[in-house]
PDB file of N, CA and C in Angstrom:
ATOM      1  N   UNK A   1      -5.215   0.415   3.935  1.00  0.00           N
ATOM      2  CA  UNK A   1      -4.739   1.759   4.153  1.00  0.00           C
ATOM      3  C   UNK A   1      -3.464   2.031   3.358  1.00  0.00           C
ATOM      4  N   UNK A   2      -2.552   1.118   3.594  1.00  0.00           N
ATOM      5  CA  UNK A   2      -1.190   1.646   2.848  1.00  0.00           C
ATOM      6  C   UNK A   2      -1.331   1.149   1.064  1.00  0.00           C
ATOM      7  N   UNK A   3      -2.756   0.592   0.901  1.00  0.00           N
ATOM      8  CA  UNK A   3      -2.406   0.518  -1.230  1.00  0.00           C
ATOM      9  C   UNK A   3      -2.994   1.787  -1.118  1.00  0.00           C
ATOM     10  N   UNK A   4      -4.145   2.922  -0.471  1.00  0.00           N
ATOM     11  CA  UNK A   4      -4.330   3.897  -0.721  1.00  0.00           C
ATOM     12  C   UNK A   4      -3.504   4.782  -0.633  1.00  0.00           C
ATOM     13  N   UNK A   5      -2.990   4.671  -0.093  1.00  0.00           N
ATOM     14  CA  UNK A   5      -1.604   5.672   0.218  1.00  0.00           C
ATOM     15  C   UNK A   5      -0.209   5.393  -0.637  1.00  0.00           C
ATOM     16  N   UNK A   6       0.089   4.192  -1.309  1.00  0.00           N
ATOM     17  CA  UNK A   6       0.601   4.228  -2.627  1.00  0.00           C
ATOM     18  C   UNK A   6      -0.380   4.809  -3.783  1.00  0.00           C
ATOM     19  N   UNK A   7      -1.410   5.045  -3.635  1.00  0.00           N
ATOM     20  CA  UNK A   7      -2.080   5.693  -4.761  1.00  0.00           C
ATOM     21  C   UNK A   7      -1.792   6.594  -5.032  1.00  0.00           C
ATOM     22  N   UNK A   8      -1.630   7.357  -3.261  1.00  0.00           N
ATOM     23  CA  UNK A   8      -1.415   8.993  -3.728  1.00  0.00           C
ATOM     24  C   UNK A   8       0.536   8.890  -4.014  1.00  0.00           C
ATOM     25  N   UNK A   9       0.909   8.217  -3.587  1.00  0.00           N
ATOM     26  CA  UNK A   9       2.790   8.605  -4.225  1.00  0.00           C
ATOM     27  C   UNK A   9       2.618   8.082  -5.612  1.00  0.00           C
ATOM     28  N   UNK A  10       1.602   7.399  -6.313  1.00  0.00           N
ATOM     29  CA  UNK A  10       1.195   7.428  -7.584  1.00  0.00           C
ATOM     30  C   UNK A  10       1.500   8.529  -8.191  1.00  0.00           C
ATOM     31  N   UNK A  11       0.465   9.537  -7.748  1.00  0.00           N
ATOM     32  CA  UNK A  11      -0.094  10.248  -8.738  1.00  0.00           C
ATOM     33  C   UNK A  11       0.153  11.774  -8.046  1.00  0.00           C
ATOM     34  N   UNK A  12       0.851  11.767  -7.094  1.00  0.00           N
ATOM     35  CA  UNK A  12       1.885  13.238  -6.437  1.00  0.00           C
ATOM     36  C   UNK A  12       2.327  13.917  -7.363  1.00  0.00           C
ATOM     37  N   UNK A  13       3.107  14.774  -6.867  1.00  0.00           N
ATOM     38  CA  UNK A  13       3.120  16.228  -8.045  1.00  0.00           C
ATOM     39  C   UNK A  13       4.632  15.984  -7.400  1.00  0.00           C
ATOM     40  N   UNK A  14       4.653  16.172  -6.103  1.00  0.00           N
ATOM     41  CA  UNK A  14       5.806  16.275  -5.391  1.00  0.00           C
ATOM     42  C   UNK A  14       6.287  15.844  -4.862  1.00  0.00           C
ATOM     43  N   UNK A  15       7.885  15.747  -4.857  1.00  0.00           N
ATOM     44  CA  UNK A  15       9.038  15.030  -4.559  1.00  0.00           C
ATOM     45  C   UNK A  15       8.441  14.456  -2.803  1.00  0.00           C
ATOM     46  N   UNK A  16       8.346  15.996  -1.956  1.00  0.00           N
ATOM     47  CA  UNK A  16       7.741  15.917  -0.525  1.00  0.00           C
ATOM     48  C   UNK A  16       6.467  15.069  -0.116  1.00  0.00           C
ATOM     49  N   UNK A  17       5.643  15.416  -0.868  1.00  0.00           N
ATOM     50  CA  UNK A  17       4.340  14.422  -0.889  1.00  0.00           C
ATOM     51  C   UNK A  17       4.985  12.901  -0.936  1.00  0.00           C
ATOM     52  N   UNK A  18       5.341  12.596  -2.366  1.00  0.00           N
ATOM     53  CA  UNK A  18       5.386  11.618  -2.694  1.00  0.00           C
ATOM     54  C   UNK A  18       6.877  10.376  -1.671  1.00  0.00           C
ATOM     55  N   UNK A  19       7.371  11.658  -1.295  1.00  0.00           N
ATOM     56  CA  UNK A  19       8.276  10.506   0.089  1.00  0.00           C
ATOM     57  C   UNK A  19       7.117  10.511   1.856  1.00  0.00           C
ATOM     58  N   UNK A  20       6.474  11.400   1.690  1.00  0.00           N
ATOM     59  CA  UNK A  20       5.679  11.505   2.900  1.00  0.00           C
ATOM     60  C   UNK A  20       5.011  10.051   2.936  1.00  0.00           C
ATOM     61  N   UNK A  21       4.024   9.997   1.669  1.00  0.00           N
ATOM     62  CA  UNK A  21       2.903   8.768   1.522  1.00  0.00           C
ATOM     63  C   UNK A  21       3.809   7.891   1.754  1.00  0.00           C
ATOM     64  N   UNK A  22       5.054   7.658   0.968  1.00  0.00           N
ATOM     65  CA  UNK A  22       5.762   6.599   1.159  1.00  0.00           C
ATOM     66  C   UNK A  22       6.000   5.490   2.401  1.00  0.00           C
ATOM     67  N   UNK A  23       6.637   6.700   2.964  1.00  0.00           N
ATOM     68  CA  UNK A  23       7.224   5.985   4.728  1.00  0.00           C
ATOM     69  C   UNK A  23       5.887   6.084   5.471  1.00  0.00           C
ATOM     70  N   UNK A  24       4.770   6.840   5.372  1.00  0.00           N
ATOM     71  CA  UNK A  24       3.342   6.249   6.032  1.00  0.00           C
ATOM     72  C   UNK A  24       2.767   4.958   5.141  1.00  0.00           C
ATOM     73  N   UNK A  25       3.247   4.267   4.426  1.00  0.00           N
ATOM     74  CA  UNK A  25       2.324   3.306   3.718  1.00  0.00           C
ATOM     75  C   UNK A  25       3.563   2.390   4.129  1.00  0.00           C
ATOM     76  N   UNK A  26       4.968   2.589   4.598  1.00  0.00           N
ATOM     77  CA  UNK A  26       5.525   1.417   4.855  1.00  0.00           C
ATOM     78  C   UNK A  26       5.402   1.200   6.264  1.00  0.00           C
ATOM     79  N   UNK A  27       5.003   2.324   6.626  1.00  0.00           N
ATOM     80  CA  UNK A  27       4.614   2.738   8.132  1.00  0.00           C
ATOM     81  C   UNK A  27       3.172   1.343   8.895  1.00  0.00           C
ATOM     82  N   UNK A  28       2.177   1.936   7.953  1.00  0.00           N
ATOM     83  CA  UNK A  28       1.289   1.013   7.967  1.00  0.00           C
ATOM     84  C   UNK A  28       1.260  -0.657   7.401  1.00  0.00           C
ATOM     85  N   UNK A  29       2.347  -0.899   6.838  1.00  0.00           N
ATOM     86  CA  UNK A  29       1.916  -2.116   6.470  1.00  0.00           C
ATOM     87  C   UNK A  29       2.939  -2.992   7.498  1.00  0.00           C
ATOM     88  N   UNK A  30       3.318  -2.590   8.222  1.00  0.00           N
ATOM     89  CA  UNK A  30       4.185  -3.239   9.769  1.00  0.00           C
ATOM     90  C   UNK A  30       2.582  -4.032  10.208  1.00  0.00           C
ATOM     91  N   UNK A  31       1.578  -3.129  10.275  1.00  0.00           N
ATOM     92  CA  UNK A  31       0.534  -3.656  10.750  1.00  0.00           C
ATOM     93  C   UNK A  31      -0.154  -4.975  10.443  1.00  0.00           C
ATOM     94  N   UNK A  32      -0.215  -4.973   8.866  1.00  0.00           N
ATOM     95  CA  UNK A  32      -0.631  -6.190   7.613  1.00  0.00           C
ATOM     96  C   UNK A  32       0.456  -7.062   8.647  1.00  0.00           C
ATOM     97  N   UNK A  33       1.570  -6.926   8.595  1.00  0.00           N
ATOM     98  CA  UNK A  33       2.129  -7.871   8.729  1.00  0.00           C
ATOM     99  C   UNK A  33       2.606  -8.976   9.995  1.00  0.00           C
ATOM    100  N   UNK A  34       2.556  -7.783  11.294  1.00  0.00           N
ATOM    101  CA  UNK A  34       2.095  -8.033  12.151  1.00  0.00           C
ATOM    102  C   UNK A  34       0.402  -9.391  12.366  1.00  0.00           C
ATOM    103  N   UNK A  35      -0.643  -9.097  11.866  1.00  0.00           N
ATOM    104  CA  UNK A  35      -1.519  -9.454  11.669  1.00  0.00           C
ATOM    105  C   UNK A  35      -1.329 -10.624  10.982  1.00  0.00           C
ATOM    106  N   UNK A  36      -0.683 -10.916   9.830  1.00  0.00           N
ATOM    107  CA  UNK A  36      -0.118 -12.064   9.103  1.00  0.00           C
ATOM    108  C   UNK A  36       0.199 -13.282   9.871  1.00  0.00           C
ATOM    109  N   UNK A  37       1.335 -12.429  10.515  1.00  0.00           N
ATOM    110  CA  UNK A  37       2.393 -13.400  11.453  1.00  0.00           C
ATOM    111  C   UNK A  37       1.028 -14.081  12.318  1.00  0.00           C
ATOM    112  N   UNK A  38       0.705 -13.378  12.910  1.00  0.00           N
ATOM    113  CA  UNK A  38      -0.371 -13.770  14.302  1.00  0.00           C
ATOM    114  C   UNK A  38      -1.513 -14.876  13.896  1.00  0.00           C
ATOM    115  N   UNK A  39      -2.008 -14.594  12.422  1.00  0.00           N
ATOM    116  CA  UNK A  39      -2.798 -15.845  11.896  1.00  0.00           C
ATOM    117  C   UNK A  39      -2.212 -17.327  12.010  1.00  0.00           C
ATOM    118  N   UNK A  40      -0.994 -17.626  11.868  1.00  0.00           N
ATOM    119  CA  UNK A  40      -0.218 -18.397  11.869  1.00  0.00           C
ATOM    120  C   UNK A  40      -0.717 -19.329  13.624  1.00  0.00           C
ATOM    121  N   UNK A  41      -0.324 -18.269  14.505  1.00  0.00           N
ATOM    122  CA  UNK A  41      -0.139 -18.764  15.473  1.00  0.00           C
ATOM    123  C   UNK A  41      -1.243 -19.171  15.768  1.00  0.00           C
ATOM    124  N   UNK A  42      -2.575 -18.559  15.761  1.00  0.00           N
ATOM    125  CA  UNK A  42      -4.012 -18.386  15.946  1.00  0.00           C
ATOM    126  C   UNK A  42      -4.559 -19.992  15.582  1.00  0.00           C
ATOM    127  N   UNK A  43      -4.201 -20.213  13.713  1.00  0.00           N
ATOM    128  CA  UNK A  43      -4.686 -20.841  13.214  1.00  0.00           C
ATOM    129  C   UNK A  43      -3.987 -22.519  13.878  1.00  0.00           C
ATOM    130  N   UNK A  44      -2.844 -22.773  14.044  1.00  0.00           N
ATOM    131  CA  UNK A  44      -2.100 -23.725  14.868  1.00  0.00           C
ATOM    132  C   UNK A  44      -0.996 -23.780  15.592  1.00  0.00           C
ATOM    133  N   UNK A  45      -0.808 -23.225  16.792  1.00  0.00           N
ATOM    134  CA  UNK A  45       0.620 -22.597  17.430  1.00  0.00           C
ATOM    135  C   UNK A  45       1.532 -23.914  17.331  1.00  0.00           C
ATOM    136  N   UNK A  46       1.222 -25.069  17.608  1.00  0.00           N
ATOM    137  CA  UNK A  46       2.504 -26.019  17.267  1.00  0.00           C
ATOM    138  C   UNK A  46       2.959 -26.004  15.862  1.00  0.00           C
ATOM    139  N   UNK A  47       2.501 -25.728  14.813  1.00  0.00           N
ATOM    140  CA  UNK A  47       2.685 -25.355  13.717  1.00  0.00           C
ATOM    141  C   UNK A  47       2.999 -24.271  13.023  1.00  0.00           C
ATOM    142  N   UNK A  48       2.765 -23.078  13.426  1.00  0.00           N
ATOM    143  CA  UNK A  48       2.800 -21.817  13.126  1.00  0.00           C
ATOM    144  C   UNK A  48       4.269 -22.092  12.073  1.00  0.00           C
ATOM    145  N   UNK A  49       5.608 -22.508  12.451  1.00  0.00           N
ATOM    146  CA  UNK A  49       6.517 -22.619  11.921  1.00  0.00           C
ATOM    147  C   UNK A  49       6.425 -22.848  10.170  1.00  0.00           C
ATOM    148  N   UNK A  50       5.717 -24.366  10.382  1.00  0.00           N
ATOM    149  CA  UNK A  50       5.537 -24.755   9.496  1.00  0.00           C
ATOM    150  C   UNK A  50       4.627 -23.982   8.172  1.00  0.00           C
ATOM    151  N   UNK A  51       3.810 -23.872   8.824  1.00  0.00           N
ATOM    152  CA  UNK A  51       2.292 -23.205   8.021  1.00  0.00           C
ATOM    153  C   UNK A  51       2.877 -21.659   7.345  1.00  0.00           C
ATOM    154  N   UNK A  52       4.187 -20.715   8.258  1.00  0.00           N
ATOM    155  CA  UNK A  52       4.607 -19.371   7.760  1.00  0.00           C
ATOM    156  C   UNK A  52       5.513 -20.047   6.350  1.00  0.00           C
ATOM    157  N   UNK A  53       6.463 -21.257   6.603  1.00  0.00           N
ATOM    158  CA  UNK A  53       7.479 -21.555   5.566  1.00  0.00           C
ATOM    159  C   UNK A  53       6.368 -22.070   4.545  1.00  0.00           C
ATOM    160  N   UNK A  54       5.549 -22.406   3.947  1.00  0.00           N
ATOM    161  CA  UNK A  54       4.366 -22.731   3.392  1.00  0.00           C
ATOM    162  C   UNK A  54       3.813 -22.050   2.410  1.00  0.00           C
ATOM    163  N   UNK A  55       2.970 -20.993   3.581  1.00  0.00           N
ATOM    164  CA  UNK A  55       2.346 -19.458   3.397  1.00  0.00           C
ATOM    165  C   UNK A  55       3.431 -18.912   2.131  1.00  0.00           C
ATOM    166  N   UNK A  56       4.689 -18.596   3.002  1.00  0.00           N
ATOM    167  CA  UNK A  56       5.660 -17.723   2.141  1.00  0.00           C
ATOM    168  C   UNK A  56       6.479 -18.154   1.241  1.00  0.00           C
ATOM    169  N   UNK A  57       6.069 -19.294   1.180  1.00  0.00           N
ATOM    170  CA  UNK A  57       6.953 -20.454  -0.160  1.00  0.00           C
ATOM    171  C   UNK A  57       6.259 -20.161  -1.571  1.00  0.00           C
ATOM    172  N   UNK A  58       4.646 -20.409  -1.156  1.00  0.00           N
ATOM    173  CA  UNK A  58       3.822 -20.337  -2.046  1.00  0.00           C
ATOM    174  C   UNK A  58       3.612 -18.873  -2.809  1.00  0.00           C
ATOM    175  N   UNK A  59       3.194 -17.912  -1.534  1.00  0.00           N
ATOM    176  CA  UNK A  59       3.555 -16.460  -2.191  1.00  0.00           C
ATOM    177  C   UNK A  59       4.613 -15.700  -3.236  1.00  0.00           C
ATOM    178  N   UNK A  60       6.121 -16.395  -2.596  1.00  0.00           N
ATOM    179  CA  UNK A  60       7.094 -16.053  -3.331  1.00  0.00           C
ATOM    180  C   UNK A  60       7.014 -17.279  -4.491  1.00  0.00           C
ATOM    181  N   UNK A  61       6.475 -17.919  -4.692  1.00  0.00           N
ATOM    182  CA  UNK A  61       6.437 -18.639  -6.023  1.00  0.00           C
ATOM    183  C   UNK A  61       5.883 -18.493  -6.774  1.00  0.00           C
ATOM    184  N   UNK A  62       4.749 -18.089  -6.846  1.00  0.00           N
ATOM    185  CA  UNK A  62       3.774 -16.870  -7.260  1.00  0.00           C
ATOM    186  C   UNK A  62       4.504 -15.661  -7.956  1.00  0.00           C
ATOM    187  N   UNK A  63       5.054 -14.601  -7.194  1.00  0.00           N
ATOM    188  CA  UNK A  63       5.749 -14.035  -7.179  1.00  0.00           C
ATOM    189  C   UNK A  63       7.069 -13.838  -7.951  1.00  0.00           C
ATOM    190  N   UNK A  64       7.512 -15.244  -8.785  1.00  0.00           N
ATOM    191  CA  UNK A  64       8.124 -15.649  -9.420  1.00  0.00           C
ATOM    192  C   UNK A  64       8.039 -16.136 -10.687  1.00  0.00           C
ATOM    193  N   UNK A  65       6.840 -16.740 -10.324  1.00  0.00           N
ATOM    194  CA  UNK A  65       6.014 -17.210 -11.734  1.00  0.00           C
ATOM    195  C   UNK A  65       5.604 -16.679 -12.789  1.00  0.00           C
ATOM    196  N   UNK A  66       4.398 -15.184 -11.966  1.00  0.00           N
ATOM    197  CA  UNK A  66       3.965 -14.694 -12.801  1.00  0.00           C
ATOM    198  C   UNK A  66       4.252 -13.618 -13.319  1.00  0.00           C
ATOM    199  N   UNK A  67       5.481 -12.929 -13.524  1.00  0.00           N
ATOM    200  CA  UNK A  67       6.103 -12.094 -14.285  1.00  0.00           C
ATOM    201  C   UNK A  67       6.623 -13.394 -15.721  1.00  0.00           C
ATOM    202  N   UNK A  68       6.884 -14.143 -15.711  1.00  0.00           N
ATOM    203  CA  UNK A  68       7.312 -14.815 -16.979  1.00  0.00           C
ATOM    204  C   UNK A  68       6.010 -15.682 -17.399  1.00  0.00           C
ATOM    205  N   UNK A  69       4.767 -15.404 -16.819  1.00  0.00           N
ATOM    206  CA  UNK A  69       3.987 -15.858 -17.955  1.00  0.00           C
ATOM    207  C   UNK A  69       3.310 -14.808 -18.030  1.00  0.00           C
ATOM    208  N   UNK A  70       3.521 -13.655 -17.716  1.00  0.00           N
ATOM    209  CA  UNK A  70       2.530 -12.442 -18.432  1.00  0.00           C
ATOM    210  C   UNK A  70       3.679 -11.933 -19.278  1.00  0.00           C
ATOM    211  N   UNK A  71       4.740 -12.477 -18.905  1.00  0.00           N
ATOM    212  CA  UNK A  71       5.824 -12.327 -20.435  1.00  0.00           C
ATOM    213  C   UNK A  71       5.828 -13.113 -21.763  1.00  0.00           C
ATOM    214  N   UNK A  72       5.851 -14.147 -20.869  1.00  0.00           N
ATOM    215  CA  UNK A  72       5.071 -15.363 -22.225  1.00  0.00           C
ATOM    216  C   UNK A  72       3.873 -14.665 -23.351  1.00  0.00           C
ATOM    217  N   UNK A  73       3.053 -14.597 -22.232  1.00  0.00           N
ATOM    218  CA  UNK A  73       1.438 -13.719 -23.021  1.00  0.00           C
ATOM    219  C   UNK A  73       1.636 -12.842 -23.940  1.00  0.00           C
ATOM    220  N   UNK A  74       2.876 -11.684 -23.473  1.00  0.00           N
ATOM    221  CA  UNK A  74       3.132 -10.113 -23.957  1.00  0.00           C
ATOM    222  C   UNK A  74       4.296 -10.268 -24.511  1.00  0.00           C
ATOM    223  N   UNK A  75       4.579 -11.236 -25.198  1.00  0.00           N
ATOM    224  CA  UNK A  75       6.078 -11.315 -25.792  1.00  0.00           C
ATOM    225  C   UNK A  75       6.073 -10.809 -27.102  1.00  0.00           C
ATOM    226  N   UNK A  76       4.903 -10.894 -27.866  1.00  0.00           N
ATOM    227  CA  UNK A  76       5.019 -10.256 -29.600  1.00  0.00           C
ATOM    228  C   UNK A  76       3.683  -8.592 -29.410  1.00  0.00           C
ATOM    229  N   UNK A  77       3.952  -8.497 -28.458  1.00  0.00           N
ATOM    230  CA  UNK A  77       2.592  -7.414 -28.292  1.00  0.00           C
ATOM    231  C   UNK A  77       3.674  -6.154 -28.029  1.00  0.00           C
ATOM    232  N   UNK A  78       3.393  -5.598 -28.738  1.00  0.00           N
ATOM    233  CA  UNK A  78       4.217  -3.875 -29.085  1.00  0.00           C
ATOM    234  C   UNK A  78       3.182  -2.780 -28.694  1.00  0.00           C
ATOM    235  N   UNK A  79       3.756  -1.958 -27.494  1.00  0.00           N
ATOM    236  CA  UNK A  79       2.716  -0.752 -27.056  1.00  0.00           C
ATOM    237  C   UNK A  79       3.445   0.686 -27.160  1.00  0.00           C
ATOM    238  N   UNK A  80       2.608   1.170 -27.687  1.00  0.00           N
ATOM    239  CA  UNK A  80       3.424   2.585 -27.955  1.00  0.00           C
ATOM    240  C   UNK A  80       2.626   3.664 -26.592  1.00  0.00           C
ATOM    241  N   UNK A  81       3.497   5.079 -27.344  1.00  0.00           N
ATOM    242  CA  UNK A  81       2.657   5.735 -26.234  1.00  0.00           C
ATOM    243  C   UNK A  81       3.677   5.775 -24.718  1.00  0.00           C
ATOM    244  N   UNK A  82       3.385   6.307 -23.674  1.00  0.00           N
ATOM    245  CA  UNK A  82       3.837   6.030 -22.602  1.00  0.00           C
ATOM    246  C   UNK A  82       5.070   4.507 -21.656  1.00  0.00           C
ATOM    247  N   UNK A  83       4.328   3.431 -22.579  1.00  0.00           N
ATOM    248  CA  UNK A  83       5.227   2.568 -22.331  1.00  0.00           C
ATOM    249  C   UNK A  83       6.270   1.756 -23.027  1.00  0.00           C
ATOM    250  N   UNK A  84       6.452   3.060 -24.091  1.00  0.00           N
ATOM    251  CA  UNK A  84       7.598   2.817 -24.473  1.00  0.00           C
ATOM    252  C   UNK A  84       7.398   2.180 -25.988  1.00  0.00           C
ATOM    253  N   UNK A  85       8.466   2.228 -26.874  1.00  0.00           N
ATOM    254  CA  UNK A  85       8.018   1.348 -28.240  1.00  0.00           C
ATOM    255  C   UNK A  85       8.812  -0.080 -28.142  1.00  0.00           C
ATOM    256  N   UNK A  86       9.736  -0.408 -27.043  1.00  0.00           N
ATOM    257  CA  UNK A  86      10.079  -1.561 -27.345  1.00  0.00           C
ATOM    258  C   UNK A  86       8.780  -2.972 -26.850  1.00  0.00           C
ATOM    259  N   UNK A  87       7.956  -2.502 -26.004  1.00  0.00           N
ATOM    260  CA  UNK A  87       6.807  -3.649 -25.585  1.00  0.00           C
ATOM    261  C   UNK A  87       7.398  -4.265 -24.672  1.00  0.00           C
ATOM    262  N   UNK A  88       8.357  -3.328 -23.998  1.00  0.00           N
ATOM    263  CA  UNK A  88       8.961  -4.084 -22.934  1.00  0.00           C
ATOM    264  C   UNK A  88       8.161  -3.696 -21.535  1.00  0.00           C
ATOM    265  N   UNK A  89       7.052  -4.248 -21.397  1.00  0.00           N
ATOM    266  CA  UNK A  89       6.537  -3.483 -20.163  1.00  0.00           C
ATOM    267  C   UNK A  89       6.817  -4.187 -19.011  1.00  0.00           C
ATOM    268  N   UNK A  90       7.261  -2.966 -18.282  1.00  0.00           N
ATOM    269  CA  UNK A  90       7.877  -2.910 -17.032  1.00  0.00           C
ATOM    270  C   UNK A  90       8.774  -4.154 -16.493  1.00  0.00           C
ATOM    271  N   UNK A  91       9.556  -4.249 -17.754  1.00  0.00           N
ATOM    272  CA  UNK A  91      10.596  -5.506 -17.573  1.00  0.00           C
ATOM    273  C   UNK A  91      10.130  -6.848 -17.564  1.00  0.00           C
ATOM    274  N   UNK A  92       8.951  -6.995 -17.746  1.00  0.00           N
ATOM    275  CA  UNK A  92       8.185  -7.949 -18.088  1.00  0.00           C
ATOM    276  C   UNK A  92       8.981  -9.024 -18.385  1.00  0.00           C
ATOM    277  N   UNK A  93       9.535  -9.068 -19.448  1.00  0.00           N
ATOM    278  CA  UNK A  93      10.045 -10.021 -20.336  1.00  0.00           C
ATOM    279  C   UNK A  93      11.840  -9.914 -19.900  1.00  0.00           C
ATOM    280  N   UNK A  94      12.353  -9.448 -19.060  1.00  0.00           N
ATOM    281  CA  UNK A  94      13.617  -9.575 -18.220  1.00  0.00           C
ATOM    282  C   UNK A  94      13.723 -11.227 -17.715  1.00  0.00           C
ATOM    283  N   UNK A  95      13.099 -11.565 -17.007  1.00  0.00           N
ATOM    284  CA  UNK A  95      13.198 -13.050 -16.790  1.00  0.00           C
ATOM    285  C   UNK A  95      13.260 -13.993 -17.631  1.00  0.00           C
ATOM    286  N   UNK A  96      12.295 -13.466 -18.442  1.00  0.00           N
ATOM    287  CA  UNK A  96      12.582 -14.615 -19.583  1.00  0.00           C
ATOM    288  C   UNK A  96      13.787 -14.429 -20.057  1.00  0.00           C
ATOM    289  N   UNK A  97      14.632 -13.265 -20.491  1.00  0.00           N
ATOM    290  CA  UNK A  97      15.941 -13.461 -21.202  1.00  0.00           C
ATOM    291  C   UNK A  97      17.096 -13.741 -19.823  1.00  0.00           C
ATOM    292  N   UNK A  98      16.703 -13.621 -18.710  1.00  0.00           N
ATOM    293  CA  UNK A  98      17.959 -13.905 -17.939  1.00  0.00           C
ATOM    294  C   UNK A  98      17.556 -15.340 -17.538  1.00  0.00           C
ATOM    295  N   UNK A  99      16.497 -16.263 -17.879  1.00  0.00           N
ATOM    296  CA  UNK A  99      16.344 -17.265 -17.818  1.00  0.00           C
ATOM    297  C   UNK A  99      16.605 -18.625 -19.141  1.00  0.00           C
ATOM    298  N   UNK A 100      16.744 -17.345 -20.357  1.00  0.00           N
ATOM    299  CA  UNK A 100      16.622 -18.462 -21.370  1.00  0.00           C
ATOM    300  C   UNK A 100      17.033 -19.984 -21.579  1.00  0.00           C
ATOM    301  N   UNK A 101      18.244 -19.659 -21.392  1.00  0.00           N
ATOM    302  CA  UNK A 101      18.898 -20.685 -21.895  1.00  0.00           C
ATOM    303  C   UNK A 101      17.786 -22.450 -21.046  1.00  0.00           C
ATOM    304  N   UNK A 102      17.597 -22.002 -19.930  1.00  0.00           N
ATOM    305  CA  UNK A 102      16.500 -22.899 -19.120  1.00  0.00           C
ATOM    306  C   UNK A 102      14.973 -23.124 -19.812  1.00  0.00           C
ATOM    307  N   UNK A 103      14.666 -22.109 -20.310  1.00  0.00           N
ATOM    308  CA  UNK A 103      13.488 -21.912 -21.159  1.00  0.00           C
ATOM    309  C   UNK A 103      13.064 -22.200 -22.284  1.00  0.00           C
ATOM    310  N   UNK A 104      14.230 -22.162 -22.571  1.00  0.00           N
ATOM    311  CA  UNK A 104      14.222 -22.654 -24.558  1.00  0.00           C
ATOM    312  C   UNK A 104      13.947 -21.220 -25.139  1.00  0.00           C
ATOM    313  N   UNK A 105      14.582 -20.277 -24.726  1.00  0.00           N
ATOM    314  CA  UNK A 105      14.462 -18.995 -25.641  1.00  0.00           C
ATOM    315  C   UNK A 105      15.877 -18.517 -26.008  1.00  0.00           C
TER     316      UNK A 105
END
């Protein structure tokens, strides 16, 4: 429910619309998350602890990862048009330069 409802603050016309969808799609995803949490417990309540630090270790590492290898990928690729002429899409390649010196760039 709430990625459809970022669709429409996508592609809104208006300021009003586009804060309405907003706070109903953050509205709804209390729910996702709610639901999240509860798998935890479901799946092993003496564990639940363990299994959430895990869950959300892995996600946020993920989460971390793959902006600097779809930067890696898109590093000599130049797009014109809408996203701009530097080929910097959507900061893509930000990590990699606030990471370099670690990186070898």
């Amino acid at each position: 429910m709430e990625a459809t409802l970022l669709l429409v603050v996508g592609y809104s016309h208006s300021r009003a619309v586009a804060i309405t969808f907003l706070v109903l799609a953050v509205g709804f995803s209390g729910f996702a998350i709610s639901g999240f949490n509860v798998n935890h417990l479901d799946i092993a309540p003496r564990y639940a602890s363990v299994l959430m630090g895990l869950s959300n270790g892995v996600g946020t590492l993920s989460g971390m990862v793959c902006p600097l290898i779809v930067g890696a990928l898109t590093r000599h690729k130049v797009l014109g048009g809408a996203w701009g002429q530097g080929g910097d899409v959507g900061g893509t390649r930000t990590p990699g330069r606030a990471l370099g010196p670690w990186w070898g760039q």
